[in-house]
PDB file of N, CA and C in Angstrom:
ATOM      1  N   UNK A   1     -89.266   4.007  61.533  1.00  0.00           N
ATOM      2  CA  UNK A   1     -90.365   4.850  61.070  1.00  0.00           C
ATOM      3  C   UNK A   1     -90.285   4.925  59.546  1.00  0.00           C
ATOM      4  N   UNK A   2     -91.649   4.383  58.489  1.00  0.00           N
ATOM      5  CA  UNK A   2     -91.501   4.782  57.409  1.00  0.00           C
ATOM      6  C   UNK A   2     -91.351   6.117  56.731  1.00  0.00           C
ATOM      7  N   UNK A   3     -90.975   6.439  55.862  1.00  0.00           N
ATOM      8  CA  UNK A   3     -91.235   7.938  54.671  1.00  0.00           C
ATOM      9  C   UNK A   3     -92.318   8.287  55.118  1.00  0.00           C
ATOM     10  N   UNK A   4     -93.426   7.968  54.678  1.00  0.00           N
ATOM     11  CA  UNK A   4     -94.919   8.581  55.160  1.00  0.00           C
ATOM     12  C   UNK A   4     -94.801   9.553  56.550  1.00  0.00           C
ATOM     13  N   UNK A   5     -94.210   8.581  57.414  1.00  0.00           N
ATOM     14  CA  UNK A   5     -94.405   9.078  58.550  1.00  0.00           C
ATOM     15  C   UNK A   5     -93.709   9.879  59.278  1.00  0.00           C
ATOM     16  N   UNK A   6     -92.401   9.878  58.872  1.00  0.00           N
ATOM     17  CA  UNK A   6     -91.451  10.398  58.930  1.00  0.00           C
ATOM     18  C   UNK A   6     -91.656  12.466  58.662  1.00  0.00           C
ATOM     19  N   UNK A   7     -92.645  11.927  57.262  1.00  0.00           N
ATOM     20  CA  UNK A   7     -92.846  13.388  56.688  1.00  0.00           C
ATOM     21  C   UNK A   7     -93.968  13.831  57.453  1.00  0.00           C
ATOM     22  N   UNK A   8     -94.875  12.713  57.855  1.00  0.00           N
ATOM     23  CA  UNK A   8     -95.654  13.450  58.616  1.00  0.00           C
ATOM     24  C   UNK A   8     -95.458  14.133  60.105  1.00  0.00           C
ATOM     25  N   UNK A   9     -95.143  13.495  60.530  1.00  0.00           N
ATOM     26  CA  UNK A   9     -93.842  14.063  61.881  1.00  0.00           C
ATOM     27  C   UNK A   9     -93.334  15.652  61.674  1.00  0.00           C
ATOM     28  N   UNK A  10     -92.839  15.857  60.365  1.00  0.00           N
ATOM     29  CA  UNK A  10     -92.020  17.156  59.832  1.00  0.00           C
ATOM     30  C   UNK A  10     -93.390  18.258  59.341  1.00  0.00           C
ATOM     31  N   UNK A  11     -94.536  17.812  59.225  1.00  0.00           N
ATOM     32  CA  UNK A  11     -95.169  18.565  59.096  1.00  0.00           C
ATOM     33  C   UNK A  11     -95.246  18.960  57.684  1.00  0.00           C
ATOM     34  N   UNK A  12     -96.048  20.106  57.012  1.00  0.00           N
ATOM     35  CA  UNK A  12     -96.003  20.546  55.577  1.00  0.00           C
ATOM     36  C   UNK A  12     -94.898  21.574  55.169  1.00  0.00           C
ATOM     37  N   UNK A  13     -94.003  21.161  54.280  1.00  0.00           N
ATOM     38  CA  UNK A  13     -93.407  21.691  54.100  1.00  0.00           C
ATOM     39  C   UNK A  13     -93.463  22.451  52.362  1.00  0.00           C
ATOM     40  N   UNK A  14     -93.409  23.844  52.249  1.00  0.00           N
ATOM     41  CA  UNK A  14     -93.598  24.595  50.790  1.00  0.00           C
ATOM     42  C   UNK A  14     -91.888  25.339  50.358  1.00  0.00           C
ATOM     43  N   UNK A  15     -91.570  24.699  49.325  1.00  0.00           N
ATOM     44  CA  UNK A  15     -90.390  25.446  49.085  1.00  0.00           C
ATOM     45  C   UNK A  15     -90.443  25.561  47.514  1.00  0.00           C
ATOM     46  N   UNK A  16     -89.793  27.127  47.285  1.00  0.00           N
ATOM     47  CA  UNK A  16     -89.736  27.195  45.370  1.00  0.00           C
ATOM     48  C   UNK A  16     -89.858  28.678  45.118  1.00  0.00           C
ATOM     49  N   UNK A  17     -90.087  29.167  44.006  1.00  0.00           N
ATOM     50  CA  UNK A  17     -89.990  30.600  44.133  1.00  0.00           C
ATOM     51  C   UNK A  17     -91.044  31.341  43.155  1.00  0.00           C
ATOM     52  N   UNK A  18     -91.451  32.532  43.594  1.00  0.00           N
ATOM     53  CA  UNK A  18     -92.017  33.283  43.486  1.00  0.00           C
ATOM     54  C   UNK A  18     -91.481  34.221  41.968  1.00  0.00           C
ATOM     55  N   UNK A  19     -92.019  34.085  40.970  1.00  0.00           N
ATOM     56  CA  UNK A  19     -91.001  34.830  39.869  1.00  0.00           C
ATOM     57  C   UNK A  19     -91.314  35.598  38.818  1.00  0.00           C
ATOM     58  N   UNK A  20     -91.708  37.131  38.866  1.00  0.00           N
ATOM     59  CA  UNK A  20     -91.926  38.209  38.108  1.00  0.00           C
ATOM     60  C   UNK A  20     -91.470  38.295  37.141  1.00  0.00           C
ATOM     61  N   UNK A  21     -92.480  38.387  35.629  1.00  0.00           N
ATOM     62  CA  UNK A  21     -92.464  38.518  34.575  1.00  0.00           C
ATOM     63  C   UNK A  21     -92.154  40.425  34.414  1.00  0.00           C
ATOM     64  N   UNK A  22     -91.993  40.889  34.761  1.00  0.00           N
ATOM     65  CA  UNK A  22     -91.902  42.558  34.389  1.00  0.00           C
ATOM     66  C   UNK A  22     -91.560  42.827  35.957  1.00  0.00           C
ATOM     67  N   UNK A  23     -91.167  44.679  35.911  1.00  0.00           N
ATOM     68  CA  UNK A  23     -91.141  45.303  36.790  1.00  0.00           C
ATOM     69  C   UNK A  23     -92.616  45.874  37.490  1.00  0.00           C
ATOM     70  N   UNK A  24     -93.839  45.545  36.583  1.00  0.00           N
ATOM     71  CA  UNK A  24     -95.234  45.765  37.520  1.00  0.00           C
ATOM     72  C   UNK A  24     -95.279  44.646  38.929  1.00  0.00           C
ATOM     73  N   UNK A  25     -94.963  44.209  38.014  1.00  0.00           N
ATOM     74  CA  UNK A  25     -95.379  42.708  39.311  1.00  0.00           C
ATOM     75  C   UNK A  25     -94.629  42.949  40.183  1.00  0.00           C
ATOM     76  N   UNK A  26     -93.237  43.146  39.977  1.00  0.00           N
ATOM     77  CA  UNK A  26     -92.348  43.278  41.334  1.00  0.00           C
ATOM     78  C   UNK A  26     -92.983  44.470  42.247  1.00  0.00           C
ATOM     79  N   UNK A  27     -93.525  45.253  41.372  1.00  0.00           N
ATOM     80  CA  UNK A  27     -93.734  46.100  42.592  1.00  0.00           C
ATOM     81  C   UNK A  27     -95.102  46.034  43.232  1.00  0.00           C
ATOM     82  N   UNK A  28     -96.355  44.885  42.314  1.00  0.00           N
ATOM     83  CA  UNK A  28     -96.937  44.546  42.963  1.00  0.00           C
ATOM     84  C   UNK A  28     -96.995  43.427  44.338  1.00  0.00           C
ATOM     85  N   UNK A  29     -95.762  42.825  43.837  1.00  0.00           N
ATOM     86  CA  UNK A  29     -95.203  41.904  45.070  1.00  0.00           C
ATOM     87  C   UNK A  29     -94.745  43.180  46.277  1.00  0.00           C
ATOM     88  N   UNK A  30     -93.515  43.727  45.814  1.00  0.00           N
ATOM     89  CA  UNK A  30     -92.931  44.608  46.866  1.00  0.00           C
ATOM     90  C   UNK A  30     -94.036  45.334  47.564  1.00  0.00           C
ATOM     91  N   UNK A  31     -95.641  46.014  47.150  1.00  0.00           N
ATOM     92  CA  UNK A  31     -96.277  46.851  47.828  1.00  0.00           C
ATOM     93  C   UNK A  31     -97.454  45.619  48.991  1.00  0.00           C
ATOM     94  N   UNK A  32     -97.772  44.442  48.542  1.00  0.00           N
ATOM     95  CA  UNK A  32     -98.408  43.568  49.066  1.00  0.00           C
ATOM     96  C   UNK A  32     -97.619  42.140  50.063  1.00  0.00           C
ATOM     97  N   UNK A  33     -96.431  42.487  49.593  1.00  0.00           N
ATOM     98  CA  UNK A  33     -95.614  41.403  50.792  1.00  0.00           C
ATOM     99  C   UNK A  33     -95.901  41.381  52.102  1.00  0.00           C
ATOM    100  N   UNK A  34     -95.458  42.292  52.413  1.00  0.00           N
ATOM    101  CA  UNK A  34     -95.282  42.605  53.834  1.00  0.00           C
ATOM    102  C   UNK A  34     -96.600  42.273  54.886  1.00  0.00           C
ATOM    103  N   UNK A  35     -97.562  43.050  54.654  1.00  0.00           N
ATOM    104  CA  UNK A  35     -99.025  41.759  55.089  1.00  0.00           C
ATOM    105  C   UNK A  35     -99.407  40.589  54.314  1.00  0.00           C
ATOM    106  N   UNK A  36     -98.875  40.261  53.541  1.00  0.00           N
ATOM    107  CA  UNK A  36     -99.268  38.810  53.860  1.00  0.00           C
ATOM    108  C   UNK A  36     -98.338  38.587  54.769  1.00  0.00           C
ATOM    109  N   UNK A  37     -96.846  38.389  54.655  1.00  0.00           N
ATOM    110  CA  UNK A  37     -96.236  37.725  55.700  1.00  0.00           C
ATOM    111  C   UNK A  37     -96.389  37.614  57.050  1.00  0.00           C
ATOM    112  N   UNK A  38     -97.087  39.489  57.406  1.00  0.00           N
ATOM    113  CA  UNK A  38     -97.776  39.413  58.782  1.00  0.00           C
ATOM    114  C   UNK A  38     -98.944  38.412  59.109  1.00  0.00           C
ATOM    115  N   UNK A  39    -100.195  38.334  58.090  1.00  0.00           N
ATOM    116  CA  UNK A  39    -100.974  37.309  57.709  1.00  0.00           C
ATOM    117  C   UNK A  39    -100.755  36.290  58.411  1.00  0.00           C
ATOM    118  N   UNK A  40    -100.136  35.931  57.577  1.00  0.00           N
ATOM    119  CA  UNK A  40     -99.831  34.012  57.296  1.00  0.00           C
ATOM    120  C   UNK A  40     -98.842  33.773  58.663  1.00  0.00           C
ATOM    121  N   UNK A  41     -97.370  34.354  59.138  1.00  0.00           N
ATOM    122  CA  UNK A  41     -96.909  33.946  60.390  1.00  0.00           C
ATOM    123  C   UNK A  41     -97.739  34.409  61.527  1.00  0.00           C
ATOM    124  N   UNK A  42     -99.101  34.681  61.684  1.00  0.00           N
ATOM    125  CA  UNK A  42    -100.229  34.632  62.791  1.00  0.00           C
ATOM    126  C   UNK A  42    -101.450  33.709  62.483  1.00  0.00           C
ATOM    127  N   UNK A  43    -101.380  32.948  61.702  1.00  0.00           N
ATOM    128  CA  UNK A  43    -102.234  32.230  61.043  1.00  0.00           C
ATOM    129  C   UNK A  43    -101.816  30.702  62.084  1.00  0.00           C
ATOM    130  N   UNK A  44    -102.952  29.922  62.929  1.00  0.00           N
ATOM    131  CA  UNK A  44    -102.471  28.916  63.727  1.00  0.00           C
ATOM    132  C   UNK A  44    -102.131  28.062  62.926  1.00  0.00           C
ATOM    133  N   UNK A  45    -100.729  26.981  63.407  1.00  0.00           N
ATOM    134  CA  UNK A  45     -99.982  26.030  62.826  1.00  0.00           C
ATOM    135  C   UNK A  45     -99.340  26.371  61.609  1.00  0.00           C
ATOM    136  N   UNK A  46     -99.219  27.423  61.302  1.00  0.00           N
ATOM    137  CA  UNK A  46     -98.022  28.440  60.726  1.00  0.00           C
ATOM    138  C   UNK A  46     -96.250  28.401  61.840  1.00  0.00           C
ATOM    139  N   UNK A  47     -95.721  27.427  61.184  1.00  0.00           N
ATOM    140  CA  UNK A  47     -94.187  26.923  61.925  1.00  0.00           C
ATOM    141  C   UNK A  47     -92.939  28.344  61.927  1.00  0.00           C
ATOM    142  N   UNK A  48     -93.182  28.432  60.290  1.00  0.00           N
ATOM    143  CA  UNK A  48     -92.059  29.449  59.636  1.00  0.00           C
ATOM    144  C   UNK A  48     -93.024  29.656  58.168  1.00  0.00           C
ATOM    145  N   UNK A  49     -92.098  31.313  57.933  1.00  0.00           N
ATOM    146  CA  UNK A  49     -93.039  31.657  56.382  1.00  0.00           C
ATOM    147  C   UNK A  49     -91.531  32.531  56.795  1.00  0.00           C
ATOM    148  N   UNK A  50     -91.180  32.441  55.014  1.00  0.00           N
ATOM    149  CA  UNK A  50     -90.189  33.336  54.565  1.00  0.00           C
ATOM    150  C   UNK A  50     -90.125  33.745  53.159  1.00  0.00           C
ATOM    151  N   UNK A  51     -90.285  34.868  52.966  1.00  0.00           N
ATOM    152  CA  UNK A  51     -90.274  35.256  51.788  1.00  0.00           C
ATOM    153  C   UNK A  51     -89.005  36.076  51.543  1.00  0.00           C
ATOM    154  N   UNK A  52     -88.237  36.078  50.700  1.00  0.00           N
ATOM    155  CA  UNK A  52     -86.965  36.964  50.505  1.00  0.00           C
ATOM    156  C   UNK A  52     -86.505  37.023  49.158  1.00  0.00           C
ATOM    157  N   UNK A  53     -86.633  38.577  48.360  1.00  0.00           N
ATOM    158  CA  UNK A  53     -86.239  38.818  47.686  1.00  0.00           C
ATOM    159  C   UNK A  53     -84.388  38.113  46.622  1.00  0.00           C
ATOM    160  N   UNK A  54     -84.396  37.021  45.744  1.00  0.00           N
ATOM    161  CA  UNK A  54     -82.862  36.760  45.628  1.00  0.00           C
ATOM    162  C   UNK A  54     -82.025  38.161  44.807  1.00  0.00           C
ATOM    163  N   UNK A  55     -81.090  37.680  44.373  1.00  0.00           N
ATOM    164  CA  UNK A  55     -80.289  38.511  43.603  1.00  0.00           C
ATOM    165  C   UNK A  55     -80.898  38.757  42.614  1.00  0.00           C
ATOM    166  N   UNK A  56     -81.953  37.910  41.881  1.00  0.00           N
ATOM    167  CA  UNK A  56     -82.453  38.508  40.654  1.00  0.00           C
ATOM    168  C   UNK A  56     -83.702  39.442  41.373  1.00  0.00           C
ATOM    169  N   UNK A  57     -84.054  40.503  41.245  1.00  0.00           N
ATOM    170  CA  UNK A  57     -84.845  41.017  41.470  1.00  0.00           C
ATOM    171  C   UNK A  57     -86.189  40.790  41.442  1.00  0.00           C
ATOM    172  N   UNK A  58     -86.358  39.858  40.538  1.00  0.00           N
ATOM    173  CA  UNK A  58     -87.675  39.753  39.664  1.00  0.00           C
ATOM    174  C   UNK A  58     -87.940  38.377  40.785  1.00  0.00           C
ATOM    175  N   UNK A  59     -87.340  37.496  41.300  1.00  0.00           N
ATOM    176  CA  UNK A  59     -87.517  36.065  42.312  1.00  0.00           C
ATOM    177  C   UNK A  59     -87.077  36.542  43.591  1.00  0.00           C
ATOM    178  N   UNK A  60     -88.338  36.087  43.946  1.00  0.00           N
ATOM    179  CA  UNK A  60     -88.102  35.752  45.599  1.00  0.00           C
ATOM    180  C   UNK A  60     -88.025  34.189  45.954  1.00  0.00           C
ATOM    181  N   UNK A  61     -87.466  34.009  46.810  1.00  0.00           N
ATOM    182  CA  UNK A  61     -87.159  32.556  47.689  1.00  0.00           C
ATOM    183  C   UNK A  61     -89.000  32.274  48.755  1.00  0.00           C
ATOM    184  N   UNK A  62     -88.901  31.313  48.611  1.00  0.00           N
ATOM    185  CA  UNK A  62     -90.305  31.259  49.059  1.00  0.00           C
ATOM    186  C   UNK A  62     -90.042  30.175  50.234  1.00  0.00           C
ATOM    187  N   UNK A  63     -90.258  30.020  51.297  1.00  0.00           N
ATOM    188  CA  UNK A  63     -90.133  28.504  52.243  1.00  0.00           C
ATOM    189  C   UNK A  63     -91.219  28.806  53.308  1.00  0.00           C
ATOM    190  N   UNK A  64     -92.033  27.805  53.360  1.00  0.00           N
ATOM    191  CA  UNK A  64     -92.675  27.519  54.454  1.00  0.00           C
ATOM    192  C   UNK A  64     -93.444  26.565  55.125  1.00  0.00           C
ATOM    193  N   UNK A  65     -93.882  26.539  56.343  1.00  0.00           N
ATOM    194  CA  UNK A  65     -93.535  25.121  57.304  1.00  0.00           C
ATOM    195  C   UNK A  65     -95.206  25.490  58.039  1.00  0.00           C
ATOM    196  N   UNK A  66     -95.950  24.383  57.983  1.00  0.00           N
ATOM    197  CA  UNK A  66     -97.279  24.563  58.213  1.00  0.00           C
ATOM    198  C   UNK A  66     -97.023  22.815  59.520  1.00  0.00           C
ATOM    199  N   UNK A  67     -97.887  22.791  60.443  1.00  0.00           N
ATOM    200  CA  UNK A  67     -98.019  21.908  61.394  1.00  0.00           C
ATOM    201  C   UNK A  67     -98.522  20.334  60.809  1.00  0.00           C
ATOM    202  N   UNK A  68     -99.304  20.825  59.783  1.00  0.00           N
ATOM    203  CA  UNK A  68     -99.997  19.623  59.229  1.00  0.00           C
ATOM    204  C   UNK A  68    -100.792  20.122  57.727  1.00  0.00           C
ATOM    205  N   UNK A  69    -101.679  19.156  57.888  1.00  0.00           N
ATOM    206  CA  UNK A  69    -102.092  19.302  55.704  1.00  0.00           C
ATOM    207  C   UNK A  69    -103.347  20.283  55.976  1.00  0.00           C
ATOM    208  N   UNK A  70    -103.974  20.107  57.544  1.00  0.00           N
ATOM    209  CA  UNK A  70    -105.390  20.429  57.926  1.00  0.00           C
ATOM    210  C   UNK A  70    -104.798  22.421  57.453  1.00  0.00           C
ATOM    211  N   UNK A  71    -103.407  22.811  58.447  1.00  0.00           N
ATOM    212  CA  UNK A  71    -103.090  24.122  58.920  1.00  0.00           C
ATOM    213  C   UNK A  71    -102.522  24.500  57.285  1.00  0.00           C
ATOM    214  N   UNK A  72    -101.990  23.807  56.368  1.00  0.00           N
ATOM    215  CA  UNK A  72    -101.444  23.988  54.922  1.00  0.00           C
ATOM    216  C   UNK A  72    -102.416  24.809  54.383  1.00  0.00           C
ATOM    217  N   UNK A  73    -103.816  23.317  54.465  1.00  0.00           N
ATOM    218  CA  UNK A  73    -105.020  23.781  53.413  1.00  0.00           C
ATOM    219  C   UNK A  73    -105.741  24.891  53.893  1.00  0.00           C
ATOM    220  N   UNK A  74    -105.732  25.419  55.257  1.00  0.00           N
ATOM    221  CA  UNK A  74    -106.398  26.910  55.913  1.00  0.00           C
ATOM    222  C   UNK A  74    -105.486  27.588  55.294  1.00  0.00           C
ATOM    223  N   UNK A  75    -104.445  27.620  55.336  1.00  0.00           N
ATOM    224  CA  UNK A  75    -103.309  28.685  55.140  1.00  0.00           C
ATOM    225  C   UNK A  75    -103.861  28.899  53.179  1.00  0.00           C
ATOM    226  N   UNK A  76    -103.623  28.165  52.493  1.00  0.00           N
ATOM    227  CA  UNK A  76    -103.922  28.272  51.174  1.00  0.00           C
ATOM    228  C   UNK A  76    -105.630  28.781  50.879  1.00  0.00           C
ATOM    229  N   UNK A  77    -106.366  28.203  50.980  1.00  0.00           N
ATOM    230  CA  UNK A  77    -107.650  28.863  51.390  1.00  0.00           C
ATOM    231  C   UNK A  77    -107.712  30.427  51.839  1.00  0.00           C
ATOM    232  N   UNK A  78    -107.290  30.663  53.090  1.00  0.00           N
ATOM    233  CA  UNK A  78    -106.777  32.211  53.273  1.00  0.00           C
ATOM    234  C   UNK A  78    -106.023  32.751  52.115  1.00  0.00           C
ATOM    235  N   UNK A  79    -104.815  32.078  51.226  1.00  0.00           N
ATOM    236  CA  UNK A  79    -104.230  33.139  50.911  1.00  0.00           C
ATOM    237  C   UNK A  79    -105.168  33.287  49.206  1.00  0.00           C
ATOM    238  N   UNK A  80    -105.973  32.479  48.924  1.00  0.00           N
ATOM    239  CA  UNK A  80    -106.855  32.676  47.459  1.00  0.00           C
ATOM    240  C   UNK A  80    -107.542  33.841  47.894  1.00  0.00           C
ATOM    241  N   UNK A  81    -108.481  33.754  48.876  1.00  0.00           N
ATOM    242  CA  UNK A  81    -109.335  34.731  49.490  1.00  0.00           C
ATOM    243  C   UNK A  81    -109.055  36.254  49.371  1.00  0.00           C
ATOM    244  N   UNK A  82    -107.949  36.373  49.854  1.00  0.00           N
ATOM    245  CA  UNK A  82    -106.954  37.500  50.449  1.00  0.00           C
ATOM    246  C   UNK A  82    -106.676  38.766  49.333  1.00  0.00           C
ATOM    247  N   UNK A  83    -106.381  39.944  49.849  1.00  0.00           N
ATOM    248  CA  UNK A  83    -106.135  41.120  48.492  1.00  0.00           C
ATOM    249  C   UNK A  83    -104.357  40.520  47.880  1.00  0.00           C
ATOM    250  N   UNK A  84    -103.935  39.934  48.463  1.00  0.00           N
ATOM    251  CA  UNK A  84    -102.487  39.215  48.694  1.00  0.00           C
ATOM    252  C   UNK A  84    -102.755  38.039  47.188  1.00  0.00           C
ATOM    253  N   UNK A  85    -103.480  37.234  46.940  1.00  0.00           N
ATOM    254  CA  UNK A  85    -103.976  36.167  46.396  1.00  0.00           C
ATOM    255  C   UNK A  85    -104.585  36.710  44.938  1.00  0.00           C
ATOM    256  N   UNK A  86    -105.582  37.991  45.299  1.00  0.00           N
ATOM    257  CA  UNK A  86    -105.699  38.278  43.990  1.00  0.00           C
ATOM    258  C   UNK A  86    -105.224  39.481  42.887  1.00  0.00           C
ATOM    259  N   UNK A  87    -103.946  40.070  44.067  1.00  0.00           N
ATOM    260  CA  UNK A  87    -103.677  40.989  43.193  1.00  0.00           C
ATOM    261  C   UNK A  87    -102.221  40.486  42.446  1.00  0.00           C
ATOM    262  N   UNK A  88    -101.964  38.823  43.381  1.00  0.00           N
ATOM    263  CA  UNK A  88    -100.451  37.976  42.415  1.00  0.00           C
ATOM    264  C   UNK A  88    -101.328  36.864  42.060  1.00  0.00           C
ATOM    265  N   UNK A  89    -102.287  36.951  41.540  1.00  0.00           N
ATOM    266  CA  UNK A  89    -102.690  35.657  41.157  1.00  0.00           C
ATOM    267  C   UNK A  89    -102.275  35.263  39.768  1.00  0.00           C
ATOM    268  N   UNK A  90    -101.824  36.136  38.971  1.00  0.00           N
ATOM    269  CA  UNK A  90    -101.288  35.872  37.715  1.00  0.00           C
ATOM    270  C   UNK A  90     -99.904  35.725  37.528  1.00  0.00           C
ATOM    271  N   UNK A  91     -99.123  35.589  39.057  1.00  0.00           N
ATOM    272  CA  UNK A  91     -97.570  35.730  38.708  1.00  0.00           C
ATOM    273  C   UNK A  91     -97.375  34.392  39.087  1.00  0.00           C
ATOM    274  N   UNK A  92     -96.335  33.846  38.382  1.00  0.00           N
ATOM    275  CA  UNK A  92     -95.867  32.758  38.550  1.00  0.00           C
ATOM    276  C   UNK A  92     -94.763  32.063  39.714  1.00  0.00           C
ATOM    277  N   UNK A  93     -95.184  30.926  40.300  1.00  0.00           N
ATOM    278  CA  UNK A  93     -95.026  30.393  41.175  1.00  0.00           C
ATOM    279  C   UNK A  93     -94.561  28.377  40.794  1.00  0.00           C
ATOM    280  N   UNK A  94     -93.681  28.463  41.005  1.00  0.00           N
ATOM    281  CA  UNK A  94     -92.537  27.426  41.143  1.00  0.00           C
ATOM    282  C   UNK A  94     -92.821  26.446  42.393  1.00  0.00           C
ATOM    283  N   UNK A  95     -93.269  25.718  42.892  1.00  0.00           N
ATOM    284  CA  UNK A  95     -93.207  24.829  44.343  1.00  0.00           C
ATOM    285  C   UNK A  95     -93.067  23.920  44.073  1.00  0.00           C
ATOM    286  N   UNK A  96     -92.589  23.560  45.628  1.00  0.00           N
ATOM    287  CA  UNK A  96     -92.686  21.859  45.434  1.00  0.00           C
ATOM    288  C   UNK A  96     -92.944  22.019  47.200  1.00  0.00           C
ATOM    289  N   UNK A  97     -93.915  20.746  47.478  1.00  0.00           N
ATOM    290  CA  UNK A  97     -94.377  20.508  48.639  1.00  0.00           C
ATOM    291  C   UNK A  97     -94.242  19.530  49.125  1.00  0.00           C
ATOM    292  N   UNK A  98     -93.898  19.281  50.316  1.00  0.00           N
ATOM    293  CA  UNK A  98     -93.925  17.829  50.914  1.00  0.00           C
ATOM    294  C   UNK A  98     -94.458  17.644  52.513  1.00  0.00           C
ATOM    295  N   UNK A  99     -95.133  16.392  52.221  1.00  0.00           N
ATOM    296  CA  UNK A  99     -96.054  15.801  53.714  1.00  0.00           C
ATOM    297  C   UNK A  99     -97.483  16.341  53.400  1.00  0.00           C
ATOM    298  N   UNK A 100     -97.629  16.953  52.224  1.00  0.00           N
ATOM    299  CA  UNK A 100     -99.405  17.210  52.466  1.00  0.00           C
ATOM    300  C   UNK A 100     -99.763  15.987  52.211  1.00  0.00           C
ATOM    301  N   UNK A 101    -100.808  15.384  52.716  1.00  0.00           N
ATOM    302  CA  UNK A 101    -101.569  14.439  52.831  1.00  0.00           C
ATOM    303  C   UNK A 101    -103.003  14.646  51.984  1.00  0.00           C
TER     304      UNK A 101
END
């Protein structure tokens, strides 16, 4: 089985982190987390979603596992839309993705 396919097999995968410039943001993250995560792990072809605060306060760990590029690009679409999307739309975000097509 080639790379291509291989990744496609594994589905979409999002990993990288989430990372607050000040203590507003964190607590705009900390007051809006929690639904999205409800959100997005009921969202179909949603595998895994994990969000977790690291040791630095200000970064969270970000990982998540979508079925395909079709269930990725709903999932992203939803989350622009979302009060989740525009109340971190100015905080900075680190990824790296693999298998979107």
């Amino acid at each position: 089985m080639d790379k291509a396919n291989a990744q496609a097999d594994q589905g979409v995968q999002l990993s990288g982190f989430l990372r607050c410039a000040t203590d507003d943001e964190v607590a705009i993250v900390a007051e809006h987390l929690p639904r999205h995560i409800e959100l997005t792990r009921a969202e179909l072809g949603c595998l895994s979603f994990e969000v977790i605060q690291t040791e630095d306060p200000r970064v969270w760990s970000v990982e998540e596992w979508f079925t395909g590029s079709d269930a990725f690009r709903a999932h992203q679409a939803r989350v622009i839309a979302s009060e989740w999307g525009r109340a971190t739309q100015g905080i900075e975000r680190d990824y790296a993705i693999v298998g979107l097509e």
